[in-house]
Protein backbone atom coordinates (compact mmCIF):
# COMPACT_ATOMS: atom_id res chain seq x y z
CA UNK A 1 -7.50 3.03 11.24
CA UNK A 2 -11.08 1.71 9.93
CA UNK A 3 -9.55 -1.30 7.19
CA UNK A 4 -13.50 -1.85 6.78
CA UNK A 5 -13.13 1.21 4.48
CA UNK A 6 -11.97 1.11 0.65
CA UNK A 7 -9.68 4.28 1.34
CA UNK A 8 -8.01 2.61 4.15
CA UNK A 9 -6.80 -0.15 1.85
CA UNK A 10 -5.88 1.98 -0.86
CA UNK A 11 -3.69 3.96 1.42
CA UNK A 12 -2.07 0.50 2.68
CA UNK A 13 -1.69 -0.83 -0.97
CA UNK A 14 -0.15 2.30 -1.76
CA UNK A 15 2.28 1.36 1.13
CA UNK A 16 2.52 -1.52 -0.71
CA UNK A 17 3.48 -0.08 -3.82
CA UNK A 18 6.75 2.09 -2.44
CA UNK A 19 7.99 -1.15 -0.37
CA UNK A 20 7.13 -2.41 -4.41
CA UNK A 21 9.34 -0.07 -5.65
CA UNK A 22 12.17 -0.55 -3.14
CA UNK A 23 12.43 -3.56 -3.89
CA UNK A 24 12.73 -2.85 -7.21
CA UNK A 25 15.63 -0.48 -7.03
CA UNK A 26 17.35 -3.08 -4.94
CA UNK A 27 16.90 -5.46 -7.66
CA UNK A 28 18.15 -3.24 -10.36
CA UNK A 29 21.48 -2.04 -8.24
CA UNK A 30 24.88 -3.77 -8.89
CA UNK A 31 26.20 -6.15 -6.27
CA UNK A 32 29.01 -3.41 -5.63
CA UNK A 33 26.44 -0.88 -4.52
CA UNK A 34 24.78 -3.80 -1.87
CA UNK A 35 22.04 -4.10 -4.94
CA UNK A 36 20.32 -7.38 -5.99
CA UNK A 37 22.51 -7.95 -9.14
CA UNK A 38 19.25 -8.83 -11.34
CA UNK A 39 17.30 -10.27 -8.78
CA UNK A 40 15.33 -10.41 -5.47
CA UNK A 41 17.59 -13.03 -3.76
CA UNK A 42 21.20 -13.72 -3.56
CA UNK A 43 20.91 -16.27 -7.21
CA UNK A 44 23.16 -13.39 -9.51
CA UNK A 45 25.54 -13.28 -6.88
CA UNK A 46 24.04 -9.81 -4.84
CA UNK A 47 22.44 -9.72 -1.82
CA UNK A 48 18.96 -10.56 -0.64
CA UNK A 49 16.10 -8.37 -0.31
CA UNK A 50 15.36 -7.45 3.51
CA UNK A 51 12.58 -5.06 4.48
CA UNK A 52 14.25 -1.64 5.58
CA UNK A 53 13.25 -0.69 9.00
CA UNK A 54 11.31 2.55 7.87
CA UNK A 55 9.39 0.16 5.88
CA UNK A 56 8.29 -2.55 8.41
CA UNK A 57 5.67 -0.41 10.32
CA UNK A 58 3.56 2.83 10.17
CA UNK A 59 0.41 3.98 12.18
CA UNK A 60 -1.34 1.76 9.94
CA UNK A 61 -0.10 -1.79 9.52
CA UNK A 62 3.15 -4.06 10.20
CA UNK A 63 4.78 -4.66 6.93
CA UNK A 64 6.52 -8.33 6.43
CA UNK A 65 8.22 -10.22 3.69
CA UNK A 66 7.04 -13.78 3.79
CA UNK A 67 9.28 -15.20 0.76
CA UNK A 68 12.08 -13.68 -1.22
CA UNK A 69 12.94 -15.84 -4.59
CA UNK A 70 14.75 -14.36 -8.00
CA UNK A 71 11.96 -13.06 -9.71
CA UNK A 72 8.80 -12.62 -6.50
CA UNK A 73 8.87 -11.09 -3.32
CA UNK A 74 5.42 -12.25 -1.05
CA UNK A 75 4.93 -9.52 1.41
CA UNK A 76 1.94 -9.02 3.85
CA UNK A 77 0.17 -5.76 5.49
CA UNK A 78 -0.97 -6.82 8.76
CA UNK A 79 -3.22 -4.48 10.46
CA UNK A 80 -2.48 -2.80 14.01
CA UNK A 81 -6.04 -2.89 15.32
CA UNK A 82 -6.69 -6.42 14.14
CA UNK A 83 -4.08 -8.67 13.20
CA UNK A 84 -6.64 -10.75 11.67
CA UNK A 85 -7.01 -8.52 8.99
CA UNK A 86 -4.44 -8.30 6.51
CA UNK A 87 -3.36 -7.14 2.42
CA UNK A 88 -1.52 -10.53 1.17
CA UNK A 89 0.20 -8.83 -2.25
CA UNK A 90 3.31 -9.89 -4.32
CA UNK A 91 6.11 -8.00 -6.00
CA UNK A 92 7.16 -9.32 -9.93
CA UNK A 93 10.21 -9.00 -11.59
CA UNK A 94 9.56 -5.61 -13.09
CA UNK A 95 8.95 -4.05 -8.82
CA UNK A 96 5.07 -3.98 -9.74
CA UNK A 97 2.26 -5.43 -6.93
CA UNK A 98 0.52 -8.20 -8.26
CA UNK A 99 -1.93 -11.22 -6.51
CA UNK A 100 -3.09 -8.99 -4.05
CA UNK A 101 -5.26 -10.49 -1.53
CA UNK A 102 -7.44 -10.28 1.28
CA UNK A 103 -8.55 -12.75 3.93
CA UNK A 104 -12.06 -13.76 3.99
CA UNK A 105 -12.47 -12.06 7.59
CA UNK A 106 -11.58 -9.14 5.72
CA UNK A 107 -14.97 -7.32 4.64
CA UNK A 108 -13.78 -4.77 2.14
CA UNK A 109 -16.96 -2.65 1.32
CA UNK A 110 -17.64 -2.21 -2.01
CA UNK A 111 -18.38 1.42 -4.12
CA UNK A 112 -22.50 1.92 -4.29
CA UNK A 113 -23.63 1.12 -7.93
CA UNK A 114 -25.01 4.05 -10.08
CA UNK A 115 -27.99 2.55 -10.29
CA UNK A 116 -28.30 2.21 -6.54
CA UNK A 117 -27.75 5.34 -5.90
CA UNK A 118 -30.48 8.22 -4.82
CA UNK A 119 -31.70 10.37 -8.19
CA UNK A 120 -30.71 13.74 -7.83
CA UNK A 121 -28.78 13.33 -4.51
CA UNK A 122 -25.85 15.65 -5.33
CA UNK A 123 -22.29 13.55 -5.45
CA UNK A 124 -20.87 15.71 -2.92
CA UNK A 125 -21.93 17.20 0.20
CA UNK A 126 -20.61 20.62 1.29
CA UNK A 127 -21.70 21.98 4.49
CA UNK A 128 -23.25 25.38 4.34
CA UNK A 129 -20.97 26.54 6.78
CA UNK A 130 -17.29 25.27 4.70
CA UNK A 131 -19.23 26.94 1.48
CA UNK A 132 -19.44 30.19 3.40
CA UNK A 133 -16.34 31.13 4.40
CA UNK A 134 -13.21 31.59 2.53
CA UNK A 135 -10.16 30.02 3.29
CA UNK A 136 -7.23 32.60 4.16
CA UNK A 137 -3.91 32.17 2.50
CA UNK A 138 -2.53 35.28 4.83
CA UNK A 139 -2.65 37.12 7.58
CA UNK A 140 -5.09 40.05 7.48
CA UNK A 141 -4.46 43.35 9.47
């Protein structure tokens, strides 16, 4: 995986965002269903937030929580290729990503302005060769 690209670290913030939402449901679940109780940590009287296994690594990145408090979970994306590159986001009260960061070895290319762009270079290249034939749905006799 190329995390030099924007898409690349969209797809690993959206990563982000279901550990985010988790973490949320833990919070929200009663101490009798292994739940938070209210919070993150183990302050209402539930249990602590730990990183499910499915959650702590995909063909992308290494997934880690790096502080678990009442109200904030830190986690961190660390990249497979190149551990020096790496998302740095937190999780609020309400299972929403917030502070997310990136290291300053991280170069995350930015979108080309408007105004930079080519006039009348069409926003979307199709090869002639996609454009020409249909896509098939079923099996023709």
């Amino acid at each position: 995986m190329n995390w030099n690209s924007v898409t690349s670290v969209q797809i690993v913030i959206s990563d982000l965002n279901e550990i985010a939402a988790d973490a949320y449901r833990h919070r929200i679940r009663s101490h009798l269903k292994k739940g938070g109780h209210g919070a993150y940590d183990r302050s209402n009287g539930g249990f602590e937030y730990s990183l499910p296994k499915k959650f702590s690594r995909n063909s992308r990145a290494r997934f880690e929580v790096a502080q678990v408090s009442a109200d904030l979970i830190s986690l961190r994306a660390i990249s497979l290729e190149n551990p020096s590159c790496f998302v740095a986001a937190s999780i609020n009260e309400r299972g929403r990503l917030k502070d997310i960061s990136f290291p300053e070895s991280t170069q995350i290319p930015q979108p080309v302005p408007a105004a930079a762009r080519i006039p009348d270079a069409p926003a979307v290249f199709h090869s002639p060769k996609a454009a020409r034939s249909p896509a098939l749905f079923f099996e023709e006799q």
